[in-house]
Protein backbone atom coordinates (compact mmCIF):
# COMPACT_ATOMS: atom_id res chain seq x y z
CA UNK A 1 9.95 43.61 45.98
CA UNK A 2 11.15 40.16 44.81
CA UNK A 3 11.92 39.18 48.65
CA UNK A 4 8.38 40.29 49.51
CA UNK A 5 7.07 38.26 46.85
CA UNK A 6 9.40 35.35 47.45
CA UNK A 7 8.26 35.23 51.28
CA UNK A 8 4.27 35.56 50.25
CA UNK A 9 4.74 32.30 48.38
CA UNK A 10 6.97 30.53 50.71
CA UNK A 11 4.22 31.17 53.77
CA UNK A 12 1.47 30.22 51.08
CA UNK A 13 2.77 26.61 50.46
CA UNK A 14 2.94 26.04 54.03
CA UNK A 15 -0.71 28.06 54.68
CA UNK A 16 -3.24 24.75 55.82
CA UNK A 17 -5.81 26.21 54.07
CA UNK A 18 -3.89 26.28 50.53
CA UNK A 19 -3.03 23.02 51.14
CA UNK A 20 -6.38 21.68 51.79
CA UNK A 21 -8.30 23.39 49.49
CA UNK A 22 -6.12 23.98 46.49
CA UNK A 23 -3.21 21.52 47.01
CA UNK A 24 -4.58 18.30 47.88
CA UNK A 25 -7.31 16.59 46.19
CA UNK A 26 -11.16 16.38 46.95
CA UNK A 27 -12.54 13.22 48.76
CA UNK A 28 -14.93 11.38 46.62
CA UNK A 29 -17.42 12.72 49.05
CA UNK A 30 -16.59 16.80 49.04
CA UNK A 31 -16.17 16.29 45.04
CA UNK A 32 -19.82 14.45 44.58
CA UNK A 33 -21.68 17.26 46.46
CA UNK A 34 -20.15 20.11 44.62
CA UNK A 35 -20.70 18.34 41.62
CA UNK A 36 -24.70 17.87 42.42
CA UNK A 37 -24.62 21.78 43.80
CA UNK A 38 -22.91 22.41 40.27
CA UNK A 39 -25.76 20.36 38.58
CA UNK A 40 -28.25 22.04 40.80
CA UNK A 41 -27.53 25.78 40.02
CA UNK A 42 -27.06 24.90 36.16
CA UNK A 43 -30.28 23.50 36.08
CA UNK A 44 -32.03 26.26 38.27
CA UNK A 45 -30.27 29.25 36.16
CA UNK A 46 -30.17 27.75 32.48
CA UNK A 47 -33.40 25.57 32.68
CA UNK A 48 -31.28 22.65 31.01
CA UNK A 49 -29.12 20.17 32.38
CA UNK A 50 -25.94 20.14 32.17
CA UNK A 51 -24.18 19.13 29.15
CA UNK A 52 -20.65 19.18 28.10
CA UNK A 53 -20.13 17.95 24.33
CA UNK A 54 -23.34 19.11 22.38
CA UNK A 55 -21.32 22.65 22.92
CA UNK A 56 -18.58 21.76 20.58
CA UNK A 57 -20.84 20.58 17.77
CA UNK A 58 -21.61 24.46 17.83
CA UNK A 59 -18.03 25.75 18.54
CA UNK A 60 -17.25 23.23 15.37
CA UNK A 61 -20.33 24.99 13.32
CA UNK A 62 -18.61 28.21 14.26
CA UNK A 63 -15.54 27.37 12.85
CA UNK A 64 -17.25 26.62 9.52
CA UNK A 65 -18.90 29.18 9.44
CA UNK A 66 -16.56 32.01 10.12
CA UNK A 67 -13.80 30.51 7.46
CA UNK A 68 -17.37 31.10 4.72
CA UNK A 69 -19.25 27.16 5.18
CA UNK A 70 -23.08 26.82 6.22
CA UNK A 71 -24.84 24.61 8.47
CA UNK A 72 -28.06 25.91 7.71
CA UNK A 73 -29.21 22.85 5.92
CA UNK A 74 -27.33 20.44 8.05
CA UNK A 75 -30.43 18.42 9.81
CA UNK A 76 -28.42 18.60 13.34
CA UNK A 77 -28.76 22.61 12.77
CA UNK A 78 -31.81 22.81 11.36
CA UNK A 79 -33.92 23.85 13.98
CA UNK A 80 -35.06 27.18 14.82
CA UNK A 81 -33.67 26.54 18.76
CA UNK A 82 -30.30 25.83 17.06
CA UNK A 83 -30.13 28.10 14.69
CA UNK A 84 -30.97 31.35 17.25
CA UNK A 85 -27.85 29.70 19.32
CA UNK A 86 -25.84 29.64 15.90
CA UNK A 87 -26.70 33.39 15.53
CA UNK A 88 -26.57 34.67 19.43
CA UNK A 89 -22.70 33.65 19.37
CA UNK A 90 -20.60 32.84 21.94
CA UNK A 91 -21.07 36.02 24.32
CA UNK A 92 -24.80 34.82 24.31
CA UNK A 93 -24.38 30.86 24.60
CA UNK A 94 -24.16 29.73 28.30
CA UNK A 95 -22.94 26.53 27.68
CA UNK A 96 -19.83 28.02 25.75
CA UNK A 97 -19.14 29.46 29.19
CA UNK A 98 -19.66 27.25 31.35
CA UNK A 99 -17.51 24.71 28.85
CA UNK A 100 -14.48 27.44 29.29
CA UNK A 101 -14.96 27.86 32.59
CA UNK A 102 -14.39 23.26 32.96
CA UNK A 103 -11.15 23.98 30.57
CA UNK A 104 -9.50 27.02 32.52
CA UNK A 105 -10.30 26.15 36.45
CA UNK A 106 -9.23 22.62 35.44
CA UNK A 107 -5.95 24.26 34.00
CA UNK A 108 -6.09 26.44 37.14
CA UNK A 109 -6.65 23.66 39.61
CA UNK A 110 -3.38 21.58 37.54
CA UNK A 111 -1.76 25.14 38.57
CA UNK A 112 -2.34 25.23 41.84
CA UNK A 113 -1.64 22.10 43.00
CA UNK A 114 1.75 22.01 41.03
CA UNK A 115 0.51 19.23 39.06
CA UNK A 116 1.46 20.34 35.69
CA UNK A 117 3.50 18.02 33.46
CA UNK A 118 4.95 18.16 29.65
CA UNK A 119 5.46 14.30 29.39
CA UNK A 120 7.55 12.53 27.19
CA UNK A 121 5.43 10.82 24.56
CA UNK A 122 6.69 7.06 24.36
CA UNK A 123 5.42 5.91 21.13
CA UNK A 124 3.60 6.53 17.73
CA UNK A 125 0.85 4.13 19.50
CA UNK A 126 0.02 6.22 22.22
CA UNK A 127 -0.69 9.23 19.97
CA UNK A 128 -2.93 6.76 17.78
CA UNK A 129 -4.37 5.18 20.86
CA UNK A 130 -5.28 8.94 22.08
CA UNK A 131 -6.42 10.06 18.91
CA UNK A 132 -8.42 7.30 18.31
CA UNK A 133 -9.75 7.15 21.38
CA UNK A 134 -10.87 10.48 21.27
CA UNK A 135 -12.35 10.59 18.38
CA UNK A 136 -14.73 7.66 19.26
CA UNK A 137 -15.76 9.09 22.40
CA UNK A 138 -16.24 12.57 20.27
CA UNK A 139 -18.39 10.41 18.03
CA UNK A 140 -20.28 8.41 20.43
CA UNK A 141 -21.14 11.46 22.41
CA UNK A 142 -22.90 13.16 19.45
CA UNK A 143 -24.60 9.49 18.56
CA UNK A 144 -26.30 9.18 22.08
CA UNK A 145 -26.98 12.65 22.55
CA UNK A 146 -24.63 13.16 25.37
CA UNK A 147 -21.47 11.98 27.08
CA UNK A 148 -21.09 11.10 30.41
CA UNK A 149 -22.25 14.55 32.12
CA UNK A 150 -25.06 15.11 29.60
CA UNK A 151 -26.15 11.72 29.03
CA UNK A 152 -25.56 9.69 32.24
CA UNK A 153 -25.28 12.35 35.42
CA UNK A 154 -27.79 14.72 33.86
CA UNK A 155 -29.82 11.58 33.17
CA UNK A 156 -29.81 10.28 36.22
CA UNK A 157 -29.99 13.44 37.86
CA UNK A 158 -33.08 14.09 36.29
CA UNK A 159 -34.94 10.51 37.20
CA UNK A 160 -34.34 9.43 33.79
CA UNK A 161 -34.03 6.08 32.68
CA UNK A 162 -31.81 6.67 29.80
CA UNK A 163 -29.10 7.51 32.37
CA UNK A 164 -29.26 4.38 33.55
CA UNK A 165 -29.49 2.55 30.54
CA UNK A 166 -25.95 5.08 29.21
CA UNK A 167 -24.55 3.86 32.63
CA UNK A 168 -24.51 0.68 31.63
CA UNK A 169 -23.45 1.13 28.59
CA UNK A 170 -20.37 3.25 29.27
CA UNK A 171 -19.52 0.69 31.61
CA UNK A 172 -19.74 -2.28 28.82
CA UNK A 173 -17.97 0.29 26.41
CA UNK A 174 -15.07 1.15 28.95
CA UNK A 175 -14.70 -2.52 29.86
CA UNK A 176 -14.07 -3.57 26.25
CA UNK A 177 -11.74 -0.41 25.42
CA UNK A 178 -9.62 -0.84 28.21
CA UNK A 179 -9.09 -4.38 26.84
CA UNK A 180 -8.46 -3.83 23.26
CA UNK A 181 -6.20 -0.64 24.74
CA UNK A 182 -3.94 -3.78 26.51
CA UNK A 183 -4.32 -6.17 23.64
CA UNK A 184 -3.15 -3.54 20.73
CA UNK A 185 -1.61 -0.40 21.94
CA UNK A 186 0.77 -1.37 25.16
């Protein structure tokens, strides 16, 4: 059985199809039109654009609430929209899903194309420079009421000007990050 198993694989890395499809990258090109098909079908199915971090604001208010807190009174909570989501759970919330499915094909696609790494981490900065990092994106997300997929594709997707006003934003914000990234944590 192991042979049989060994040979399936062995014709698989070699299989042109594998290779283009799940080995090698996208093109920009092949990767913008599935995203804007992806867009398209989320907005035609959920009757909302798509939007990535507002989801883990709830997963967060799940958290509390299963170890016994409330967000109840908690203005960002506090409507009625947010509270049915709050009491539909997970099973019921179909950005939850769509969020797991971005987190487990993108560990699936790492799989696939072999690109899966444990690296070495080289300093006490770079875990400070992540940590930070993240946690001002996590924040800024939840301050302009979306990140880049909510706030700027969605936007922009959707003919809105506030796309194009986060566009040029995030492009300000990466601009000085990437230099205060050189000028304190390399």
């Amino acid at each position: 059985m192991e042979k049989k198993n060994g040979k399936f694989f062995d014709r698989m890395k070699s299989n042109e199809y594998y290779i283009k499809w799940l080995k090698n990258p996208f093109t920009y090109v092949v990767a913008a039109v599935l995203l804007s098909l992806f867009q398209i079908v989320t907005l035609a199915v959920t009757k909302n654009p798509w939007g990535v971090s507002g989801v883990f604001a709830v997963w967060g208010a799940w958290i509390y609430e299963a170890v016994g807190g409330s967000v109840d009174k908690w203005y960002y909570f506090a409507s009625s929209g947010a509270q049915a989501t709050l009491e539909g759970g997970i099973l019921n919330h179909a950005d939850s899903w769509r969020n797991l499915g971005i987190i487990f094909g993108a560990l699936a696609a790492t799989l696939l194309a072999s690109g899966f790494k444990i690296k070495k981490i080289k300093s006490k900065k770079q875990v400070i420079a992540a940590a930070l990092g993240g946690l001002l994106m996590g924040y800024g997300a939840r301050l302009a009421f979306g990140c880049n997929i909510g706030a700027l594709y969605s936007g922009i997707a959707s003919l809105s000007l506030s796309g194009w006003v986060f566009a040029i934003g995030m492009f300000g914000g990466a601009v000085v990050g990437s230099k205060l990234l050189v000028k304190y944590f390399m």
